[in-house]
N, C-alpha and C. Protein backbone atom coordinates (compact mmCIF):
# COMPACT_ATOMS: atom_id res chain seq x y z
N UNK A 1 85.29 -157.00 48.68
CA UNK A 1 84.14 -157.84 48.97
C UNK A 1 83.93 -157.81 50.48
N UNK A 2 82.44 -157.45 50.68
CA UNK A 2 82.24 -157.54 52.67
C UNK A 2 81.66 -158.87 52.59
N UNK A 3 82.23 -159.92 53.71
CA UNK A 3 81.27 -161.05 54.03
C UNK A 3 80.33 -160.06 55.30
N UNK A 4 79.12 -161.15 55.19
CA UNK A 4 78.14 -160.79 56.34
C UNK A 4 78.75 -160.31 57.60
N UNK A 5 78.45 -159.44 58.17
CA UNK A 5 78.65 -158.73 59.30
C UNK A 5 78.57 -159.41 60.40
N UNK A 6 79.44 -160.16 61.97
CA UNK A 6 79.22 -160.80 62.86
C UNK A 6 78.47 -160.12 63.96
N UNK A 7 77.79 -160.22 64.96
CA UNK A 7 77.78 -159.27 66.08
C UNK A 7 77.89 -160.49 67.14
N UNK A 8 78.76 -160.27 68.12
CA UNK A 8 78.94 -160.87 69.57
C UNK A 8 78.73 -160.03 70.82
N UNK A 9 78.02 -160.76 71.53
CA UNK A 9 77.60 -160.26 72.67
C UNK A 9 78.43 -160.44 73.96
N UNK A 10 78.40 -159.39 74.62
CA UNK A 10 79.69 -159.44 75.55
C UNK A 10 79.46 -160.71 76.51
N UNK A 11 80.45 -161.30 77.32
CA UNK A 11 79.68 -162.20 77.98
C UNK A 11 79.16 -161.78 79.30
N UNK A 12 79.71 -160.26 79.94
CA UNK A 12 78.79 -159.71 80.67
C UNK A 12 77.50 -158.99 80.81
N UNK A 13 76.90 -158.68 79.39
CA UNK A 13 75.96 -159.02 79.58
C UNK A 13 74.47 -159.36 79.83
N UNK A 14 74.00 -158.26 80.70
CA UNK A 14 72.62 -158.72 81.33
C UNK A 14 71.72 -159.13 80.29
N UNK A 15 71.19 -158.24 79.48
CA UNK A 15 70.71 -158.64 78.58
C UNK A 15 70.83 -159.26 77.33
N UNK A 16 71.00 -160.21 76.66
CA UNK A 16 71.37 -160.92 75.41
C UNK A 16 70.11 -161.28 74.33
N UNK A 17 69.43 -160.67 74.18
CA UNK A 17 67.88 -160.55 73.42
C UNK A 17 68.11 -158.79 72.73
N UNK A 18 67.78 -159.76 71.19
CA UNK A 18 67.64 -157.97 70.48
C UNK A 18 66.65 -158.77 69.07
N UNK A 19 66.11 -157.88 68.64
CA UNK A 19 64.93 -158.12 68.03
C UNK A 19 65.82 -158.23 66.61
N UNK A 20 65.44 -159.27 65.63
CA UNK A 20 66.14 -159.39 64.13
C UNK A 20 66.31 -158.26 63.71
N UNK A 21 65.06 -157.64 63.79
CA UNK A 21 65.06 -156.33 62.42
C UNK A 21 65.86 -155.46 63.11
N UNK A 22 66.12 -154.92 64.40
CA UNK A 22 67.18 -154.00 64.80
C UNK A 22 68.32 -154.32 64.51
N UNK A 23 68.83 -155.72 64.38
CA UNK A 23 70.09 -156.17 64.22
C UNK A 23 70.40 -156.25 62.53
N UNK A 24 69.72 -156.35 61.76
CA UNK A 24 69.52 -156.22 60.53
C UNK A 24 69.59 -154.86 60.22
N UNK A 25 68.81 -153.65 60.99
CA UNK A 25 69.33 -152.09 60.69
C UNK A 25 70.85 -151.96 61.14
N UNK A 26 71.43 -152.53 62.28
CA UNK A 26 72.86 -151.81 62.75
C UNK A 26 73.81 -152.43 61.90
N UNK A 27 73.60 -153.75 60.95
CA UNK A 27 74.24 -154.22 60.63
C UNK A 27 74.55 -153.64 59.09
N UNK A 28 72.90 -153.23 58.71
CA UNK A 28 73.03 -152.62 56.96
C UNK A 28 73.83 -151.23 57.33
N UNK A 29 73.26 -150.47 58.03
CA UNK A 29 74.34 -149.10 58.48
C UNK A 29 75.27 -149.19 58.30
N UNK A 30 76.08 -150.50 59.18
CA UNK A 30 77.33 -150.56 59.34
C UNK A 30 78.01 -150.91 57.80
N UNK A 31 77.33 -151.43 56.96
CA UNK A 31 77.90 -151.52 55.78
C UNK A 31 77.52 -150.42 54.85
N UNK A 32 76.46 -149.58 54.88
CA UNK A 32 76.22 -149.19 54.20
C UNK A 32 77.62 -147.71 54.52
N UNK A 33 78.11 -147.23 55.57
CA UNK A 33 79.08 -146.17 56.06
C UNK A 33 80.40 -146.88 55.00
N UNK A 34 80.45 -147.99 55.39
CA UNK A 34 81.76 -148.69 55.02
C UNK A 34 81.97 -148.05 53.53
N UNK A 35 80.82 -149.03 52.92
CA UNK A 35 81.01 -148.72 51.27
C UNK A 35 81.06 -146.75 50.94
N UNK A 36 80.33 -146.30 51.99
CA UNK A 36 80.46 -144.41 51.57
C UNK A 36 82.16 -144.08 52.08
N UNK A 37 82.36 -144.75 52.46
CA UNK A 37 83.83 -144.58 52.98
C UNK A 37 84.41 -144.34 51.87
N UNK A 38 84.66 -145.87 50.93
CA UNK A 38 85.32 -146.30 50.43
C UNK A 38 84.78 -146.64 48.92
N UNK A 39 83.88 -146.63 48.40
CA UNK A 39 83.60 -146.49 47.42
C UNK A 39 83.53 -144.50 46.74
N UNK A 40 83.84 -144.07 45.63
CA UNK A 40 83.95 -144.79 44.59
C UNK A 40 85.36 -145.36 44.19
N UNK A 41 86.31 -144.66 45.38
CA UNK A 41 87.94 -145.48 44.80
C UNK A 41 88.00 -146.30 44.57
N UNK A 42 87.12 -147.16 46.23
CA UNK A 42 87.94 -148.56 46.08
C UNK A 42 86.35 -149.31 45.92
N UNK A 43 85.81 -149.41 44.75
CA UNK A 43 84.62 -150.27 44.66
C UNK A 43 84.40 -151.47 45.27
N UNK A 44 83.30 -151.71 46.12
CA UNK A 44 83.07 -152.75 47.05
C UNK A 44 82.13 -153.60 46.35
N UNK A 45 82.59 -154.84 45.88
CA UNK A 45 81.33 -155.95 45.18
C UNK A 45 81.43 -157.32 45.33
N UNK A 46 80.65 -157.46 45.47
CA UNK A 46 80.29 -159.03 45.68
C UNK A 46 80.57 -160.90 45.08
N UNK A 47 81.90 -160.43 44.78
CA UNK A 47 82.03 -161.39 43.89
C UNK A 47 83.77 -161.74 44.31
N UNK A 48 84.47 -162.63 45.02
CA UNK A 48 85.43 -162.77 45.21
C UNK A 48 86.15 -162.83 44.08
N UNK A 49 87.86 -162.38 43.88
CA UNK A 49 88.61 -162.82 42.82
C UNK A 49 90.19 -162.28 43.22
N UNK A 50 91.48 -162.72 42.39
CA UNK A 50 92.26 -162.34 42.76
C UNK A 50 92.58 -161.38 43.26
N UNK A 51 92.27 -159.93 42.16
CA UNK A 51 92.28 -158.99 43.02
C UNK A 51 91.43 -157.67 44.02
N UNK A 52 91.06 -158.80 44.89
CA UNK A 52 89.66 -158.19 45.64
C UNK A 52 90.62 -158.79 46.57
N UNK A 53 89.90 -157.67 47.55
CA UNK A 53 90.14 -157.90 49.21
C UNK A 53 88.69 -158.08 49.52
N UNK A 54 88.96 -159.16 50.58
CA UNK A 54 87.59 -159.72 50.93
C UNK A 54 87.72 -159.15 53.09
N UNK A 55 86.75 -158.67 52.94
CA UNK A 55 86.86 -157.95 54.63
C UNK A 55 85.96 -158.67 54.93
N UNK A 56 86.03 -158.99 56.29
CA UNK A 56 84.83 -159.47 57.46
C UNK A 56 85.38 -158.50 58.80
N UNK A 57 83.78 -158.60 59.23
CA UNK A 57 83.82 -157.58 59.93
C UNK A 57 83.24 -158.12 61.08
N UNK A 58 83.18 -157.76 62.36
CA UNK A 58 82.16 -157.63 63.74
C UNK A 58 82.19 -156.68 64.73
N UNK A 59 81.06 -156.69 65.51
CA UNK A 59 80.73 -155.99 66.62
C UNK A 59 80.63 -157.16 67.82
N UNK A 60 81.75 -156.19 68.46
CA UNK A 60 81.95 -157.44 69.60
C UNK A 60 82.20 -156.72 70.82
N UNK A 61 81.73 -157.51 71.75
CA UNK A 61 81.05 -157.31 73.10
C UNK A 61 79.80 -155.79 73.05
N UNK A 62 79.37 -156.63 72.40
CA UNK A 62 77.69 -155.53 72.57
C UNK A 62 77.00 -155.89 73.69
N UNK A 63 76.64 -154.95 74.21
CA UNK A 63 75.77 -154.90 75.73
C UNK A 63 74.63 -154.18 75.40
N UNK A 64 73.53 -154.72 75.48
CA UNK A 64 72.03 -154.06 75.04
C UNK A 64 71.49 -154.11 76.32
N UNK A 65 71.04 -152.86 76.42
CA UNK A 65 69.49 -152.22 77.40
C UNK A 65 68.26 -152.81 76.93
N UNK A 66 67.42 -153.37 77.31
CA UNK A 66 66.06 -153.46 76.85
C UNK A 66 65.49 -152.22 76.74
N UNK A 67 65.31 -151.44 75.87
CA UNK A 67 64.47 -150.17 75.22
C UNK A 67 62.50 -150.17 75.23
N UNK A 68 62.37 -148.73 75.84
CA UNK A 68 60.87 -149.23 74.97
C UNK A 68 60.41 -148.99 73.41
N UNK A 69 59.73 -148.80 73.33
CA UNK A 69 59.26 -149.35 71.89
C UNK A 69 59.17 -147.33 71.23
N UNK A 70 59.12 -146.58 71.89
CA UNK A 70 58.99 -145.15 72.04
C UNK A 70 60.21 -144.72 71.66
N UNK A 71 61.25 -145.20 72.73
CA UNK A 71 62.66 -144.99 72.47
C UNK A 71 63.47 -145.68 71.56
N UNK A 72 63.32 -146.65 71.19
CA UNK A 72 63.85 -147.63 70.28
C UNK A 72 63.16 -146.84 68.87
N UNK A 73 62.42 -146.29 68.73
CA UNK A 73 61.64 -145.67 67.31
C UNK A 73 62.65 -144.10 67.25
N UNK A 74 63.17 -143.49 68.37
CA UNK A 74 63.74 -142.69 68.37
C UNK A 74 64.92 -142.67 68.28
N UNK A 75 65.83 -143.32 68.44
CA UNK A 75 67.17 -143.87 68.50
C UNK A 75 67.55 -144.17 67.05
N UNK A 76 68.93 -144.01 66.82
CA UNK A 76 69.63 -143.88 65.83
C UNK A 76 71.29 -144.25 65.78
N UNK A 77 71.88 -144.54 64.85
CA UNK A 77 73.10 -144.83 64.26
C UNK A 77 74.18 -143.22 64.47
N UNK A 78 75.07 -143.10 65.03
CA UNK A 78 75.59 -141.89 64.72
C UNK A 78 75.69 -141.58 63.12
N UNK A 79 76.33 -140.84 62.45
CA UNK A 79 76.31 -140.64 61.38
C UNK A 79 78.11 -140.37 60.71
């Protein structure tokens, strides 16, 4: 079982503003790699129980550039 994904921002810094829906793409990515990882062995679902491992996860100390809107459309997740 994944709980929701955390992201923390470093406390250095400069910028601390990122738009929902970008944070909503790095965050489905980030789960969506997880489960290709690890599914079909170890099936990942949503429903706690004895024998489930329940993972939480974060991204911590993220430091964001303000992007333009050109580059931010171009930019991507490694793979």
């Amino acid at each position: 079982m994944l709980l929701p994904i955390e992201v923390w921002y470093s406390q250095n810094a400069e910028y601390k503003g990122i738009n929902p829906e970008e944070l909503a793409y790095i965050t489905s990515r980030l789960e969506e790699k997880f489960r290709a990882e690890f599914e079909p062995q170890y099936p990942v679902v949503d429903v706690a129980a004895e024998d489930v491992l329940v993972v939480r996860m974060a991204l911590t100390g993220l430091q964001k550039n303000p992007l333009s809107a050109a580059r931010l459309a171009t930019s991507r997740l490694p793979c």
